[in-house]
PDB file of N, CA and C in Angstrom:
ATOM      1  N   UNK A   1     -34.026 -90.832 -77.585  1.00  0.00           N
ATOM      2  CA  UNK A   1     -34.280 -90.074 -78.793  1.00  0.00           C
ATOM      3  C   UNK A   1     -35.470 -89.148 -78.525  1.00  0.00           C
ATOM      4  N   UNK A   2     -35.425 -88.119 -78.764  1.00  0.00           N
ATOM      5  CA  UNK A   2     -36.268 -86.870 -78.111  1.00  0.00           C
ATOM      6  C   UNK A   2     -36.797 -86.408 -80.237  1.00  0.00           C
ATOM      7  N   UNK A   3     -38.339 -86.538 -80.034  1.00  0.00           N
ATOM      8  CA  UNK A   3     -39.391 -86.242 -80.663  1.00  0.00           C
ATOM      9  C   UNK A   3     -40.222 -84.956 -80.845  1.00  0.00           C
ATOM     10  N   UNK A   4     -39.764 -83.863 -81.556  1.00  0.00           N
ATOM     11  CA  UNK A   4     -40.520 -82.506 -81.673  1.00  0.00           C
ATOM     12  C   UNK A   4     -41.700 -82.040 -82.767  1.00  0.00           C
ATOM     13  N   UNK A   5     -42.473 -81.962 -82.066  1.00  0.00           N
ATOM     14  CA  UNK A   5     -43.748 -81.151 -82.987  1.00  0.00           C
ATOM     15  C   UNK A   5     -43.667 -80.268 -83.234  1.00  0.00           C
ATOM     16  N   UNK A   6     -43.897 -80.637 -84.824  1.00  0.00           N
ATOM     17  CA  UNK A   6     -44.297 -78.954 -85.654  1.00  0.00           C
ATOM     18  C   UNK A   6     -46.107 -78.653 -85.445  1.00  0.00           C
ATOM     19  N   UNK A   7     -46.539 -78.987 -84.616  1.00  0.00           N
ATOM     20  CA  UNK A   7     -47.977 -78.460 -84.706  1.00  0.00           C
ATOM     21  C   UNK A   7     -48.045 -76.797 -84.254  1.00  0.00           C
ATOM     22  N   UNK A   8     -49.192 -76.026 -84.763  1.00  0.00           N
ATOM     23  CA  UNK A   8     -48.416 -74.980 -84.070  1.00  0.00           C
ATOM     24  C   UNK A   8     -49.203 -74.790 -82.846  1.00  0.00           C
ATOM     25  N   UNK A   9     -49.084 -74.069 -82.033  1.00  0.00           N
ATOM     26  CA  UNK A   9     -49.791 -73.797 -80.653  1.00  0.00           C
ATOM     27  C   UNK A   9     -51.031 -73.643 -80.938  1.00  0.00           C
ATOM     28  N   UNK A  10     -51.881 -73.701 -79.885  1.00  0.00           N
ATOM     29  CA  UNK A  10     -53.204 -72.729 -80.188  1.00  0.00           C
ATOM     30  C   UNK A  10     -53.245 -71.468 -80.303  1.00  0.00           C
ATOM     31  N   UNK A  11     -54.101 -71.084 -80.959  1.00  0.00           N
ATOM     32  CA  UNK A  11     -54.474 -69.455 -81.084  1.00  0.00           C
ATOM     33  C   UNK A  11     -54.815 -69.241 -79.318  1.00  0.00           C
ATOM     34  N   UNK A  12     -54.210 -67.693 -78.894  1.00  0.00           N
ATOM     35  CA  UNK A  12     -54.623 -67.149 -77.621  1.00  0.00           C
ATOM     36  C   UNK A  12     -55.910 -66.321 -78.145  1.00  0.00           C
ATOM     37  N   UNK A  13     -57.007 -66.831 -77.868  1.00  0.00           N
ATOM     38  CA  UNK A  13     -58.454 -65.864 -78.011  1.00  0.00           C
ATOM     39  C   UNK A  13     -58.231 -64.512 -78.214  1.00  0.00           C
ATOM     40  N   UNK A  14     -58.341 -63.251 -78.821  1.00  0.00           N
ATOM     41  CA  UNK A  14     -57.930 -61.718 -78.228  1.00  0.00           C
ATOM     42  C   UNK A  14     -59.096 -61.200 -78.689  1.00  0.00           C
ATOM     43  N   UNK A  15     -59.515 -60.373 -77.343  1.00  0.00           N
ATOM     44  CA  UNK A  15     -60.706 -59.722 -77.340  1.00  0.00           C
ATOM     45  C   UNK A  15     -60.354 -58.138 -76.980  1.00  0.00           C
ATOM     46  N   UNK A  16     -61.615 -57.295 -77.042  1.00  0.00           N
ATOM     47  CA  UNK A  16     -61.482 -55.879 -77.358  1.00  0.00           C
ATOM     48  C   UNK A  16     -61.088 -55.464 -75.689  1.00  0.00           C
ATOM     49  N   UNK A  17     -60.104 -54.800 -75.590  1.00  0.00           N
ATOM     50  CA  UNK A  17     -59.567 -54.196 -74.255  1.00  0.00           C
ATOM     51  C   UNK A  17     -59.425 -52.875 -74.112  1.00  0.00           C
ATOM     52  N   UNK A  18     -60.134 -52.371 -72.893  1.00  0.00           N
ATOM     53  CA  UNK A  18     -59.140 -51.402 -72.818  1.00  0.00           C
ATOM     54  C   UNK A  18     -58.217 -50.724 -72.334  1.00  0.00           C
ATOM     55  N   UNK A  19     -57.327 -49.936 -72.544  1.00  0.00           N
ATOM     56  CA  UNK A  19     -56.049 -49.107 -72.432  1.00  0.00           C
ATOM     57  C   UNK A  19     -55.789 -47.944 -72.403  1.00  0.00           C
ATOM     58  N   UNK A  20     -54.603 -47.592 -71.706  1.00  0.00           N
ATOM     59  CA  UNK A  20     -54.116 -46.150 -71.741  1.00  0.00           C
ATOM     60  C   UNK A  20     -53.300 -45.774 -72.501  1.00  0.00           C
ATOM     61  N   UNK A  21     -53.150 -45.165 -73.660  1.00  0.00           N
ATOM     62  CA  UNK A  21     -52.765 -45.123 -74.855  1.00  0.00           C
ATOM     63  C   UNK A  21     -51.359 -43.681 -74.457  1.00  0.00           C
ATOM     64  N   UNK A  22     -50.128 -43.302 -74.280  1.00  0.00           N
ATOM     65  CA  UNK A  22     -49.515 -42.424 -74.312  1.00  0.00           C
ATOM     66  C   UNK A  22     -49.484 -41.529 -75.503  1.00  0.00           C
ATOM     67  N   UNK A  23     -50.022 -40.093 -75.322  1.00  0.00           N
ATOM     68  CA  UNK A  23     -50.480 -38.765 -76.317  1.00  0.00           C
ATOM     69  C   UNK A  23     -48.925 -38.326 -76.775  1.00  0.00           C
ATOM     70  N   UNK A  24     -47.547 -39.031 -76.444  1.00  0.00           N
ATOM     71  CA  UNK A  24     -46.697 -38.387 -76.810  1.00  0.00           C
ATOM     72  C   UNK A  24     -46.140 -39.347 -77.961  1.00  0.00           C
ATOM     73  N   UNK A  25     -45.701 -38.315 -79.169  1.00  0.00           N
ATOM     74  CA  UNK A  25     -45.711 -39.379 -80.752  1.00  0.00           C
ATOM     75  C   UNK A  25     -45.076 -40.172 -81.002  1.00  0.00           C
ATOM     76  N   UNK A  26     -43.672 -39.635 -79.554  1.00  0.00           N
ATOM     77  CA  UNK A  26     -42.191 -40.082 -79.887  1.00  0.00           C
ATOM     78  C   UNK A  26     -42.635 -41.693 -78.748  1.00  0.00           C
ATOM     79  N   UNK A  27     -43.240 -41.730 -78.093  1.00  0.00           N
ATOM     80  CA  UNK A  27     -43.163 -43.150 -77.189  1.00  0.00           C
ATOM     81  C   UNK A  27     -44.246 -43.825 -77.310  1.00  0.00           C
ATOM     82  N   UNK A  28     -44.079 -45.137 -77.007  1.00  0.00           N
ATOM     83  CA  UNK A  28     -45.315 -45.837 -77.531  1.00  0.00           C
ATOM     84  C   UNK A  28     -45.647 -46.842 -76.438  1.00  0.00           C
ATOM     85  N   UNK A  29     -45.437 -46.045 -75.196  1.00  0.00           N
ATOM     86  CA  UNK A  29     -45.797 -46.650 -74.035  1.00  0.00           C
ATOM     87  C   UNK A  29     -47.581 -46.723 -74.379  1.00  0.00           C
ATOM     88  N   UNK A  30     -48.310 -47.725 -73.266  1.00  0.00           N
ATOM     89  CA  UNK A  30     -49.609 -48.054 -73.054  1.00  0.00           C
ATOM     90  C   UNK A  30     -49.490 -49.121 -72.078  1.00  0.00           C
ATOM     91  N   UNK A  31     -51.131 -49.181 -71.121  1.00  0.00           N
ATOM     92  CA  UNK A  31     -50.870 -49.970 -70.439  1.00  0.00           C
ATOM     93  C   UNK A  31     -52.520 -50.746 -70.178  1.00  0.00           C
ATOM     94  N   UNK A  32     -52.739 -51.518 -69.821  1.00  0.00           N
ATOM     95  CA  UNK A  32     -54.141 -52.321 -70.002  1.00  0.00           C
ATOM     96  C   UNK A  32     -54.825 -51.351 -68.648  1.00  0.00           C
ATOM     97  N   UNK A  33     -56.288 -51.124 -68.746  1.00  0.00           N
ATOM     98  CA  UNK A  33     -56.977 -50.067 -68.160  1.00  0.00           C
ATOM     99  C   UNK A  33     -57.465 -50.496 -66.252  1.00  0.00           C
ATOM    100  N   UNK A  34     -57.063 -52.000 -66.393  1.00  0.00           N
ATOM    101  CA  UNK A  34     -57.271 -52.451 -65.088  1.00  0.00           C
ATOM    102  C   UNK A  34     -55.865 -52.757 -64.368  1.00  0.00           C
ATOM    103  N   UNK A  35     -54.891 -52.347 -65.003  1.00  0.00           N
ATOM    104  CA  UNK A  35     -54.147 -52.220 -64.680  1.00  0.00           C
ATOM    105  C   UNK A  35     -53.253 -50.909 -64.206  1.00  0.00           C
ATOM    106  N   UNK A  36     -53.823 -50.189 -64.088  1.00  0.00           N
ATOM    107  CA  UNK A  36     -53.702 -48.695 -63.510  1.00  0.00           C
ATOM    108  C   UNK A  36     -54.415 -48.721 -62.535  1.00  0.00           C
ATOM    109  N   UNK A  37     -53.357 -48.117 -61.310  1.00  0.00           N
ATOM    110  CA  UNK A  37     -54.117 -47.501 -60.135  1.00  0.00           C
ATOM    111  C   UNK A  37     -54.282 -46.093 -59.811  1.00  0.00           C
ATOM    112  N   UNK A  38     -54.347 -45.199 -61.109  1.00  0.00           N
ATOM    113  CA  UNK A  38     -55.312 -43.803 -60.666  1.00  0.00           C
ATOM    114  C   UNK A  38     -56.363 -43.657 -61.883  1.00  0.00           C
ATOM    115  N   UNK A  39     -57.235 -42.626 -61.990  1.00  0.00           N
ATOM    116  CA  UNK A  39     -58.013 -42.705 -63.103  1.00  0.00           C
ATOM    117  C   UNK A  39     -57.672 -42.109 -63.966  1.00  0.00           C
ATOM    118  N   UNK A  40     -56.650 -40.815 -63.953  1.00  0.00           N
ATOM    119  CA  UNK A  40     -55.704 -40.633 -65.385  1.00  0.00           C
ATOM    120  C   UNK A  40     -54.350 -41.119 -65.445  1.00  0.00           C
ATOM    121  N   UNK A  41     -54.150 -42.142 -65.488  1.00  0.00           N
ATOM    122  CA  UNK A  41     -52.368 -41.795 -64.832  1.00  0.00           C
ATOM    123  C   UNK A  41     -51.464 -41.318 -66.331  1.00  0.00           C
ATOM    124  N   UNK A  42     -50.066 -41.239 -65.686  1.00  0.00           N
ATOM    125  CA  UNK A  42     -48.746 -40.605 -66.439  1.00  0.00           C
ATOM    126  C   UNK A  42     -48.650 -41.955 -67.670  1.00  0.00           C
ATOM    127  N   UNK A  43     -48.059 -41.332 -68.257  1.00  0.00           N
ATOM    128  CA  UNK A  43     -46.765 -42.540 -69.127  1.00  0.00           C
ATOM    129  C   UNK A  43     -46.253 -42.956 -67.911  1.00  0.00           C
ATOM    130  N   UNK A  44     -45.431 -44.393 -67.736  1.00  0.00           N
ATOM    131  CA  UNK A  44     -44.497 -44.754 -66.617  1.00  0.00           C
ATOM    132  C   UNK A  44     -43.413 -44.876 -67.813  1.00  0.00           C
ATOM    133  N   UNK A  45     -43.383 -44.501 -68.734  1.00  0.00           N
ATOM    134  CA  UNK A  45     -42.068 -44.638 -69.924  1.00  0.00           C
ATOM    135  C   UNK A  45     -41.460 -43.161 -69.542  1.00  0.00           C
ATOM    136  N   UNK A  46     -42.489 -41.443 -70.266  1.00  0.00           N
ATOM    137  CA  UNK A  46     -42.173 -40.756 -70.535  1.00  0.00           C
ATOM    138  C   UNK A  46     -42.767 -39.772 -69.551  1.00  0.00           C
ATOM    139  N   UNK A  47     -43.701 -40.328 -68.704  1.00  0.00           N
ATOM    140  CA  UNK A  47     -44.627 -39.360 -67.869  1.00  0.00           C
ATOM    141  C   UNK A  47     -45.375 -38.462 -68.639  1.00  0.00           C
ATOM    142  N   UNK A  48     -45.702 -38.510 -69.966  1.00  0.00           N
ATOM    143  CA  UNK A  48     -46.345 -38.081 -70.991  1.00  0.00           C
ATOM    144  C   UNK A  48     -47.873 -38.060 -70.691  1.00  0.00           C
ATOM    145  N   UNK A  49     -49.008 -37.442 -70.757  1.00  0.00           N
ATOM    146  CA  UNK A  49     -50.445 -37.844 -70.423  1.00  0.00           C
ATOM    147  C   UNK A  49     -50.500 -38.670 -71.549  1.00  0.00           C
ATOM    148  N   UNK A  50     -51.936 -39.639 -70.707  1.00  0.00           N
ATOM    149  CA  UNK A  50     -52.168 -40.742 -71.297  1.00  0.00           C
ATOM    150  C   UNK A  50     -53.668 -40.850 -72.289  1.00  0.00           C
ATOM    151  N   UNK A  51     -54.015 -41.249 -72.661  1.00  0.00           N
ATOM    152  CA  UNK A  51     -55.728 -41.161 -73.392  1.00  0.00           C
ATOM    153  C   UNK A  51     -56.212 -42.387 -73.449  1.00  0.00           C
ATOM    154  N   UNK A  52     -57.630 -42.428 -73.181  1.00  0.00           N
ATOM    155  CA  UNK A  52     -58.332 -43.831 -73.315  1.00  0.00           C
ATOM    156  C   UNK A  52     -58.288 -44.457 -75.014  1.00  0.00           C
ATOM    157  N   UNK A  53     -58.399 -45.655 -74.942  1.00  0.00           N
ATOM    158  CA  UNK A  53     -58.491 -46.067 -76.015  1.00  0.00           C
ATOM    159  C   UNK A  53     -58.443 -47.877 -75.902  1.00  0.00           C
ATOM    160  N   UNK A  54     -59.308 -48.587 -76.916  1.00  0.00           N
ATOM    161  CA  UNK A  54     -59.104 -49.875 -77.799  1.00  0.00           C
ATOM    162  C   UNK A  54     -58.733 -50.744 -77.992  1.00  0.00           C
ATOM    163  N   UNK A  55     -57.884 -51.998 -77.756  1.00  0.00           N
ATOM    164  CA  UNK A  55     -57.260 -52.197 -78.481  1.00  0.00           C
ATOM    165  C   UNK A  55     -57.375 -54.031 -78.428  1.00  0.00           C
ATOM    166  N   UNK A  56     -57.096 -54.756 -79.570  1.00  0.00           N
ATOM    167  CA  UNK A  56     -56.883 -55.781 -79.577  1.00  0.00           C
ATOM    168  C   UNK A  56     -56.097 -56.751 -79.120  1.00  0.00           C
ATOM    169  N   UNK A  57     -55.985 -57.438 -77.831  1.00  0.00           N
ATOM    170  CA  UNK A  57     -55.166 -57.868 -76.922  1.00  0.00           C
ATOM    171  C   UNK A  57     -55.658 -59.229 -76.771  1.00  0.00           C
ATOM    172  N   UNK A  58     -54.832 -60.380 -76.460  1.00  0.00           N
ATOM    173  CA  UNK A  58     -54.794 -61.645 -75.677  1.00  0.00           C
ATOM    174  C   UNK A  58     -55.962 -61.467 -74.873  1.00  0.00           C
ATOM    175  N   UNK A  59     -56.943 -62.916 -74.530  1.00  0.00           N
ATOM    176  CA  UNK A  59     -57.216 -62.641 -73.017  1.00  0.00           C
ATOM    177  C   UNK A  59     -56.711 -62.833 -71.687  1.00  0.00           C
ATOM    178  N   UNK A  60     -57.015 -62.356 -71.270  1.00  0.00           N
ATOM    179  CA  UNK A  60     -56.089 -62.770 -69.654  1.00  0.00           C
ATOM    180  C   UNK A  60     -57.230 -63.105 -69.096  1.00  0.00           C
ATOM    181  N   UNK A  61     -56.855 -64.201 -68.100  1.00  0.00           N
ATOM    182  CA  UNK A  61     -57.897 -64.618 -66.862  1.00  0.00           C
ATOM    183  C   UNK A  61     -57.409 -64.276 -65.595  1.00  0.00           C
TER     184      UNK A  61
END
């Protein structure tokens, strides 16, 4: 007989990150800022330029 919890998970901590935000209105590509290997890069969605920015994310270790 198999026993399931309703507890809910823990909260994942999310702290202030930042990102490359895509300038084009129609896509809503972005990508975390250490995760880019040039210092402006493209959209990899739309190849759209990208802009710094913010945002409230999980932490990662």
């Amino acid at each position: 007989m198999a026993f399931f919890s309703k507890q809910q998970p823990e909260p994942i901590p999310e702290v202030e990150t930042s990102v490359w935000s895509c300038t084009n209105d129609g896509c809503s590509g972005w990508m975390r800022e250490n995760f880019s290997f040039e210092a402006t890069p493209a959209c990899p969605l739309c190849a759209s330029t990208m802009q710094p920015e913010v945002r409230m994310l999980p932490e990662i270790s």
